[in-house]
N, C-alpha and C. Protein backbone atom coordinates (compact mmCIF):
# COMPACT_ATOMS: atom_id res chain seq x y z
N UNK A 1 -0.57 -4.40 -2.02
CA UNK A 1 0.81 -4.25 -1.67
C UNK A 1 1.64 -4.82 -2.80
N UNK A 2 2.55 -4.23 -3.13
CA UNK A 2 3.79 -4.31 -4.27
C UNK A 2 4.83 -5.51 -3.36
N UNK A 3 5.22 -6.47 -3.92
CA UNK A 3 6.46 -6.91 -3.14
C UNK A 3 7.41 -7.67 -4.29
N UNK A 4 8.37 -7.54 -4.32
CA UNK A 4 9.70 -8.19 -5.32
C UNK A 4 10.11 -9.40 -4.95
N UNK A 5 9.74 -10.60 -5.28
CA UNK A 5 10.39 -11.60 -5.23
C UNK A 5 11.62 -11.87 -6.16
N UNK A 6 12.46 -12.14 -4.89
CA UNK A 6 13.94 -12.95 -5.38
C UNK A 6 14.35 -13.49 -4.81
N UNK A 7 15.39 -14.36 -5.26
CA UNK A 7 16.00 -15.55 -5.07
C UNK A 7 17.70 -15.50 -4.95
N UNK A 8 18.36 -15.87 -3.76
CA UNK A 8 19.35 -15.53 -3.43
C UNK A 8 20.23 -16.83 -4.46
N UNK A 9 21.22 -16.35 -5.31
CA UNK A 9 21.89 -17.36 -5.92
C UNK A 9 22.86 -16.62 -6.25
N UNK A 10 24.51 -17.66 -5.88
CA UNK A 10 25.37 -17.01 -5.50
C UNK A 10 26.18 -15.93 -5.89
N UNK A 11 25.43 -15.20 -4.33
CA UNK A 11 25.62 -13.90 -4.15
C UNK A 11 25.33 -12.64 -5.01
N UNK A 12 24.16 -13.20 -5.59
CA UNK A 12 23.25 -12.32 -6.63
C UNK A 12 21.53 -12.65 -6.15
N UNK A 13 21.32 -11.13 -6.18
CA UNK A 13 19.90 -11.80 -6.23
C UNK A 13 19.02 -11.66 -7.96
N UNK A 14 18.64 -12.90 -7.74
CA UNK A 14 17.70 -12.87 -8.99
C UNK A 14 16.28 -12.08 -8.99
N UNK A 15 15.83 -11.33 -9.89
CA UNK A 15 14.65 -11.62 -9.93
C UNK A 15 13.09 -12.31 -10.18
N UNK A 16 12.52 -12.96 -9.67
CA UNK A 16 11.68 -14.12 -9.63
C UNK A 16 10.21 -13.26 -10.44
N UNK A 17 9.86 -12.03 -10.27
CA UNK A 17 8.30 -11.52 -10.40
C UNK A 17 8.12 -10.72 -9.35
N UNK A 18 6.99 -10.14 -9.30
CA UNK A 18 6.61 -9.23 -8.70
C UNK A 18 5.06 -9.80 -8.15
N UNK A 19 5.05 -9.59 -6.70
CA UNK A 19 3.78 -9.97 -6.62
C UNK A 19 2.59 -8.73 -5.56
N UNK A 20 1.06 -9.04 -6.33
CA UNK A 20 0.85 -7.40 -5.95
C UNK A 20 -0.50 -8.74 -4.99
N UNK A 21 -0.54 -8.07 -3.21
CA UNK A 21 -1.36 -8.28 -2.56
C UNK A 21 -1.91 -6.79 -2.03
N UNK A 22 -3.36 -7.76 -2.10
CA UNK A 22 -4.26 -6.38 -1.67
C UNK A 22 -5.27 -6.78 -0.58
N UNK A 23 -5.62 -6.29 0.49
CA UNK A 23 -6.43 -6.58 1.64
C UNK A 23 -7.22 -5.48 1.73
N UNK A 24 -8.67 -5.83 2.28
CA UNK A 24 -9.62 -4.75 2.34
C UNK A 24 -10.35 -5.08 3.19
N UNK A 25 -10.86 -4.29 4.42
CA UNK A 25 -11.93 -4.55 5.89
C UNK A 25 -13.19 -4.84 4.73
N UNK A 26 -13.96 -6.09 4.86
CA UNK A 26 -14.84 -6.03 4.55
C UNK A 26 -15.92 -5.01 4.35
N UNK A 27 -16.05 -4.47 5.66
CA UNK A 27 -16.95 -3.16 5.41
C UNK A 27 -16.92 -1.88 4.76
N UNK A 28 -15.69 -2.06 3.79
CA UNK A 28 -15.24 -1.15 3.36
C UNK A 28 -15.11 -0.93 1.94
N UNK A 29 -15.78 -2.41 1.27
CA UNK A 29 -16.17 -2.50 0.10
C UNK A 29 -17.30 -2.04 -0.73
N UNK A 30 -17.12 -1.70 -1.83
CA UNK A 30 -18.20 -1.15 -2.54
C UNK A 30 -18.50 0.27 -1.81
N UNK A 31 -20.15 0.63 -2.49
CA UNK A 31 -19.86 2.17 -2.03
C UNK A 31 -21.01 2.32 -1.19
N UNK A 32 -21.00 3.81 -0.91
CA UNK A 32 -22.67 4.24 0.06
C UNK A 32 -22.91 5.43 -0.94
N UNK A 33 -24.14 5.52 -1.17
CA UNK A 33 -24.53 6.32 -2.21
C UNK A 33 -24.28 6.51 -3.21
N UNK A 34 -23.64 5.59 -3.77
CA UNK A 34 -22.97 5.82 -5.18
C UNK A 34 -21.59 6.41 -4.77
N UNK A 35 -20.97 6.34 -3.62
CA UNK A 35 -19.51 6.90 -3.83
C UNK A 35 -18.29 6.07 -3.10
N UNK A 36 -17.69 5.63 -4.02
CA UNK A 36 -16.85 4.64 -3.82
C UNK A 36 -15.99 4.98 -2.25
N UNK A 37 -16.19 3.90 -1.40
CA UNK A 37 -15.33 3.95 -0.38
C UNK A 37 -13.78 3.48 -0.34
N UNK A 38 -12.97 4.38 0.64
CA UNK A 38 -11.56 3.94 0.45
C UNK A 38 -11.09 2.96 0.22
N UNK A 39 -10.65 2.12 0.06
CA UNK A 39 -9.89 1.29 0.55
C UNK A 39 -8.37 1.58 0.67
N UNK A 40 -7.65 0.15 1.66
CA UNK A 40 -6.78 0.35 2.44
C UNK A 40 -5.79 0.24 1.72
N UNK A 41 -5.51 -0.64 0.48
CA UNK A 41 -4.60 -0.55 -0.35
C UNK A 41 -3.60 1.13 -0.83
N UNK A 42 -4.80 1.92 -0.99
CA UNK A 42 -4.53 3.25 -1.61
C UNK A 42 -3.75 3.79 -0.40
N UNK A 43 -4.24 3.77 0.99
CA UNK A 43 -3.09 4.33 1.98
C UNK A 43 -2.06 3.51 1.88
N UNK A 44 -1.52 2.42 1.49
CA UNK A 44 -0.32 1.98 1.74
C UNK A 44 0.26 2.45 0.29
N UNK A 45 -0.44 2.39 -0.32
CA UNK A 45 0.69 3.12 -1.46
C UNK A 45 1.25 4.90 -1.26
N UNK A 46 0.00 5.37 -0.73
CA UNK A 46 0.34 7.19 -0.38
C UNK A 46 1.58 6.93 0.86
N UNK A 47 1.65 6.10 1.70
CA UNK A 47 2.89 5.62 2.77
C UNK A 47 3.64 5.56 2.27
N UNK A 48 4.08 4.76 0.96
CA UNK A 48 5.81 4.75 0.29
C UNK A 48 6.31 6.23 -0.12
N UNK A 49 5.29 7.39 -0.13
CA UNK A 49 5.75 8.80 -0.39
C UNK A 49 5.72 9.41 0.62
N UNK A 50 4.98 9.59 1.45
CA UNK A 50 5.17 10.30 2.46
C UNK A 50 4.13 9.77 3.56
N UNK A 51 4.48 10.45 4.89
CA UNK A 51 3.64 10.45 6.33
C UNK A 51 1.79 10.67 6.04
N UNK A 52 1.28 10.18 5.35
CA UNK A 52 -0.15 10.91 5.49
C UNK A 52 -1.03 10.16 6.76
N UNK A 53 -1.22 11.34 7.34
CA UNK A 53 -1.60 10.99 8.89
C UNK A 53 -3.09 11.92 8.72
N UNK A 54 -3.66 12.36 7.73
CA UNK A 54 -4.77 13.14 7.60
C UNK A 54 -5.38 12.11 7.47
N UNK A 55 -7.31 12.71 7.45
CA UNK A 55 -8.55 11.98 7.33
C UNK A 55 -8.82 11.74 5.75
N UNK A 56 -8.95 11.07 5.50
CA UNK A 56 -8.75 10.35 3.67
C UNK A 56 -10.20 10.15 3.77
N UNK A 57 -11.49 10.88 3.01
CA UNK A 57 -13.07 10.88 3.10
C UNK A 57 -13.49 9.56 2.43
N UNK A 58 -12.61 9.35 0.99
CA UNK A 58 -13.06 8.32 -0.08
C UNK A 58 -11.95 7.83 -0.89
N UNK A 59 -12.65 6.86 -1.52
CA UNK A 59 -11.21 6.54 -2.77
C UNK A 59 -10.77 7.47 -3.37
N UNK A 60 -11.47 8.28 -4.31
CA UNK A 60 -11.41 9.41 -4.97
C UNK A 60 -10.45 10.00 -4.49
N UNK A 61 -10.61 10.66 -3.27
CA UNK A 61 -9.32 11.66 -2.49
C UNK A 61 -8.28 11.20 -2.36
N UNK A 62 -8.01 9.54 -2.54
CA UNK A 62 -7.29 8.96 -2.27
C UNK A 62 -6.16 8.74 -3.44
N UNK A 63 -7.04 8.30 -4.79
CA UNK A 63 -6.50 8.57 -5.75
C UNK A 63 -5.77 9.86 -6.10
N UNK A 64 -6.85 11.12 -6.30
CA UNK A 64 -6.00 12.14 -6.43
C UNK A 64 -5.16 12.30 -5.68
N UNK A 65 -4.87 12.23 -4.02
CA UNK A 65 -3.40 12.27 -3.86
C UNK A 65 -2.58 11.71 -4.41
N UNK A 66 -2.52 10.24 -4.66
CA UNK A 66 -1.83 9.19 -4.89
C UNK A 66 -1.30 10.32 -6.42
N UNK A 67 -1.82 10.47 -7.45
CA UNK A 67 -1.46 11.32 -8.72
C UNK A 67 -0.97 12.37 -8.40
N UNK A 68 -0.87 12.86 -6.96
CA UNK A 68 -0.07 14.31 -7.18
C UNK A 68 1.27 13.72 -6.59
N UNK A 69 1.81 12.64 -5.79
CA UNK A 69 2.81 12.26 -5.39
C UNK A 69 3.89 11.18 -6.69
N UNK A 70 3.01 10.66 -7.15
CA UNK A 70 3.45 9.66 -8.62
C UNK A 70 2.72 10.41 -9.29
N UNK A 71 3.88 10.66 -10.77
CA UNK A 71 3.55 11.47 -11.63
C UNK A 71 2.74 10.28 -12.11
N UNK A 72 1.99 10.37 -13.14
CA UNK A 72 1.10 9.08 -14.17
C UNK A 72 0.58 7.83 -13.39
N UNK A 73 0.22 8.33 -12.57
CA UNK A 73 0.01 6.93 -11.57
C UNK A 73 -1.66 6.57 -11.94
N UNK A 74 -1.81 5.35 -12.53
CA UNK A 74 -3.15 4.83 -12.76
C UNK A 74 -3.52 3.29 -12.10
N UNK A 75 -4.35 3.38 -11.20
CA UNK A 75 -4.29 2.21 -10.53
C UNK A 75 -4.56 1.05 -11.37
N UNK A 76 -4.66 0.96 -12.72
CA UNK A 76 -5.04 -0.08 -13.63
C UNK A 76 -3.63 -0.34 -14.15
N UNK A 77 -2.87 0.63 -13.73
CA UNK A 77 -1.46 -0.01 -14.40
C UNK A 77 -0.10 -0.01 -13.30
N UNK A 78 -0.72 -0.52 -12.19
CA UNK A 78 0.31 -0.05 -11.18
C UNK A 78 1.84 -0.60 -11.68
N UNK A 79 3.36 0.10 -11.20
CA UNK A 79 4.16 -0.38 -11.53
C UNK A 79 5.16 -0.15 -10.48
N UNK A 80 5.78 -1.13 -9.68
CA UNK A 80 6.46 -1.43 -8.64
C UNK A 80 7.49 -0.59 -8.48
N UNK A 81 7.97 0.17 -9.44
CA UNK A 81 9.35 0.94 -9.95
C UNK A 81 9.29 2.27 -9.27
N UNK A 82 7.68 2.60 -8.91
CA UNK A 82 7.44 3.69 -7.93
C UNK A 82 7.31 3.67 -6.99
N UNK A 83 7.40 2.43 -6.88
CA UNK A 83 6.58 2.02 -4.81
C UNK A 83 7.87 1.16 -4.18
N UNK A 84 8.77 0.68 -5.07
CA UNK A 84 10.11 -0.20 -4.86
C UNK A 84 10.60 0.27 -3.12
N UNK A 85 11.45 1.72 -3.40
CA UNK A 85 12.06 2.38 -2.63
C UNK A 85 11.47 2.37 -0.86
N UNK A 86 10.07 2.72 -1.28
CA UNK A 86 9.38 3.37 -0.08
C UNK A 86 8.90 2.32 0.79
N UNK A 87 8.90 1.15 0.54
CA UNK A 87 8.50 -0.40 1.31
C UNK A 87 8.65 -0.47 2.81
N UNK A 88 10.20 0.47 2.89
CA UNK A 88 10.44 -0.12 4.73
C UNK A 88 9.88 1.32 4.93
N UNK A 89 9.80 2.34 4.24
CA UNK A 89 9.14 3.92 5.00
C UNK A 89 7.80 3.40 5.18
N UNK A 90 7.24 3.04 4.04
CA UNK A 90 5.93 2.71 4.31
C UNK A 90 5.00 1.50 5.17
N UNK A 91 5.97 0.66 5.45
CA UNK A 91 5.99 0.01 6.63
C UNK A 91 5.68 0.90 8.19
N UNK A 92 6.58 1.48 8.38
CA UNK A 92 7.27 2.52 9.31
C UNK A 92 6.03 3.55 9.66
N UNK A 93 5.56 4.16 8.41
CA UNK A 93 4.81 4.82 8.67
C UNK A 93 3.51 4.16 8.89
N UNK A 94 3.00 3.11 8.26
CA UNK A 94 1.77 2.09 8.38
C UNK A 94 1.51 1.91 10.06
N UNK A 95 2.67 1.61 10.37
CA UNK A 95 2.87 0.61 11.93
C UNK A 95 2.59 1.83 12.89
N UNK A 96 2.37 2.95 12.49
CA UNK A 96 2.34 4.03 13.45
C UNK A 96 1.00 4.80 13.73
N UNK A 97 -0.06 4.93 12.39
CA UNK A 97 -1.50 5.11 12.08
C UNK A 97 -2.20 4.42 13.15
N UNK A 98 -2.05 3.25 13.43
CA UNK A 98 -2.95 3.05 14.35
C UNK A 98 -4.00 1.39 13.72
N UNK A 99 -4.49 0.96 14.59
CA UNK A 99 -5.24 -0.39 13.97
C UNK A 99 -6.79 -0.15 12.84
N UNK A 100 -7.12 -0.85 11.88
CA UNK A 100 -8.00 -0.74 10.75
C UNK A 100 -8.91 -1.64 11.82
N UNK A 101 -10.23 -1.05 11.55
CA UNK A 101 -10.75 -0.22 10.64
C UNK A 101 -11.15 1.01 11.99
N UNK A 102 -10.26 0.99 12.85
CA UNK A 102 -10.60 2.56 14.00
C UNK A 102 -10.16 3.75 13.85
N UNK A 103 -9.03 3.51 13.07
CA UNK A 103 -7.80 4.80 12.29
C UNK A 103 -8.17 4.99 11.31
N UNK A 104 -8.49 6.26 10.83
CA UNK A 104 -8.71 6.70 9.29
C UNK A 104 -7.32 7.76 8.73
N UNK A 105 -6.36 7.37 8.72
CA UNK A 105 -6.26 6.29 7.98
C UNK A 105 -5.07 5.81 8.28
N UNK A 106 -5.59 4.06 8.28
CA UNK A 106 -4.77 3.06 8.56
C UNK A 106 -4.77 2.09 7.28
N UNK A 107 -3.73 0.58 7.52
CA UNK A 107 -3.87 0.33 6.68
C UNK A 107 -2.69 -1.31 7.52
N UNK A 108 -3.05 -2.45 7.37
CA UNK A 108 -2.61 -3.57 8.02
C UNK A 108 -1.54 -4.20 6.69
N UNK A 109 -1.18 -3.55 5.67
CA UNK A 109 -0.14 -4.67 4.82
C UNK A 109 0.97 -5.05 5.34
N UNK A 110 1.44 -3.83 6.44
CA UNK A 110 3.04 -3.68 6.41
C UNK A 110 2.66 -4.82 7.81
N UNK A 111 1.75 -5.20 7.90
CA UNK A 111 1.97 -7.03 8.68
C UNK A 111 2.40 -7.98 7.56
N UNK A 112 2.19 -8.04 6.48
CA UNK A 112 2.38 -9.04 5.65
C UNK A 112 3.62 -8.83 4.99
N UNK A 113 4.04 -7.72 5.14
CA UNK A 113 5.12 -7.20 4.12
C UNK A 113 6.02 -7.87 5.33
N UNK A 114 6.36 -7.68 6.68
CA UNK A 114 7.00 -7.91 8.04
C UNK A 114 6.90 -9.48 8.02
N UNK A 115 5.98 -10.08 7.80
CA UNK A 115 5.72 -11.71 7.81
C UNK A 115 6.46 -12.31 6.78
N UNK A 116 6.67 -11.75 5.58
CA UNK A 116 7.30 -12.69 4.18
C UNK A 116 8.40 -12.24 4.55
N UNK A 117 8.96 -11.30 4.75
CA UNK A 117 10.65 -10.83 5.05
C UNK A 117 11.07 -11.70 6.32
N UNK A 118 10.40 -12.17 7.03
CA UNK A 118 10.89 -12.97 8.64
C UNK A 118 9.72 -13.75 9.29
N UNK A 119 9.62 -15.08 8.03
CA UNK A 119 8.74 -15.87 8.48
C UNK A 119 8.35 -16.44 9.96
N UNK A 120 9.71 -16.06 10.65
CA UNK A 120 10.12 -17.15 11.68
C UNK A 120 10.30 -18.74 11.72
């Protein structure tokens, strides 16, 4: 997950950094047969573009969507400037998939993204 830290100072916000969290169901690491399994990160980024409520097989599929929605998108160089906008859609749409790891595809960030915005 992409998130923008800043700092409210008066009546400007600063920017502090950018900080990138990533969560993954244990069982969902590494691969079976040599073919890399999803992880949950990649649906929350395909969420800041649109509704994907389809069956996502592997990373792979996951990636290539992710490149047809962000032009140049390489997960070795992620850059917040594409994913900025889509934070509360992709929230929105996250919270609606259904609970990890029973939903394919789901994806639990937009708890954490919901937790740092309203600690309580």
């Amino acid at each position: 997950m992409l998130f923008e830290l800043a700092e409210e100072s008066t009546g400007t916000q600063q920017l502090l950094g950018l900080a990138i969290f990533t969560s993954h169901d244990a069982a969902l690491l590494g691969s079976i047969d040599t073919e890399e399994i999803l992880h949950r990160d990649e649906i929350w980024l395909i969420l800041h573009h649109e509704n994907c409520t389809r069956y996502l097989e592997n990373a792979k599929r996951a990636r290539d969507h992710l490149r047809r929605l962000v032009e140049g998108w390489d997960k070795t160089k992620l850059a917040f400037a594409g994913f900025r906008d889509g934070v509360d859609t992709a929230t929105a749409y996250a919270r609606a998939l259904g609970e990890p790891p029973d939903a394919n595809p789901s994806t639990a960030i937009w708890r954490l993204v919901e937790e740092l915005r309203d600690p309580r």
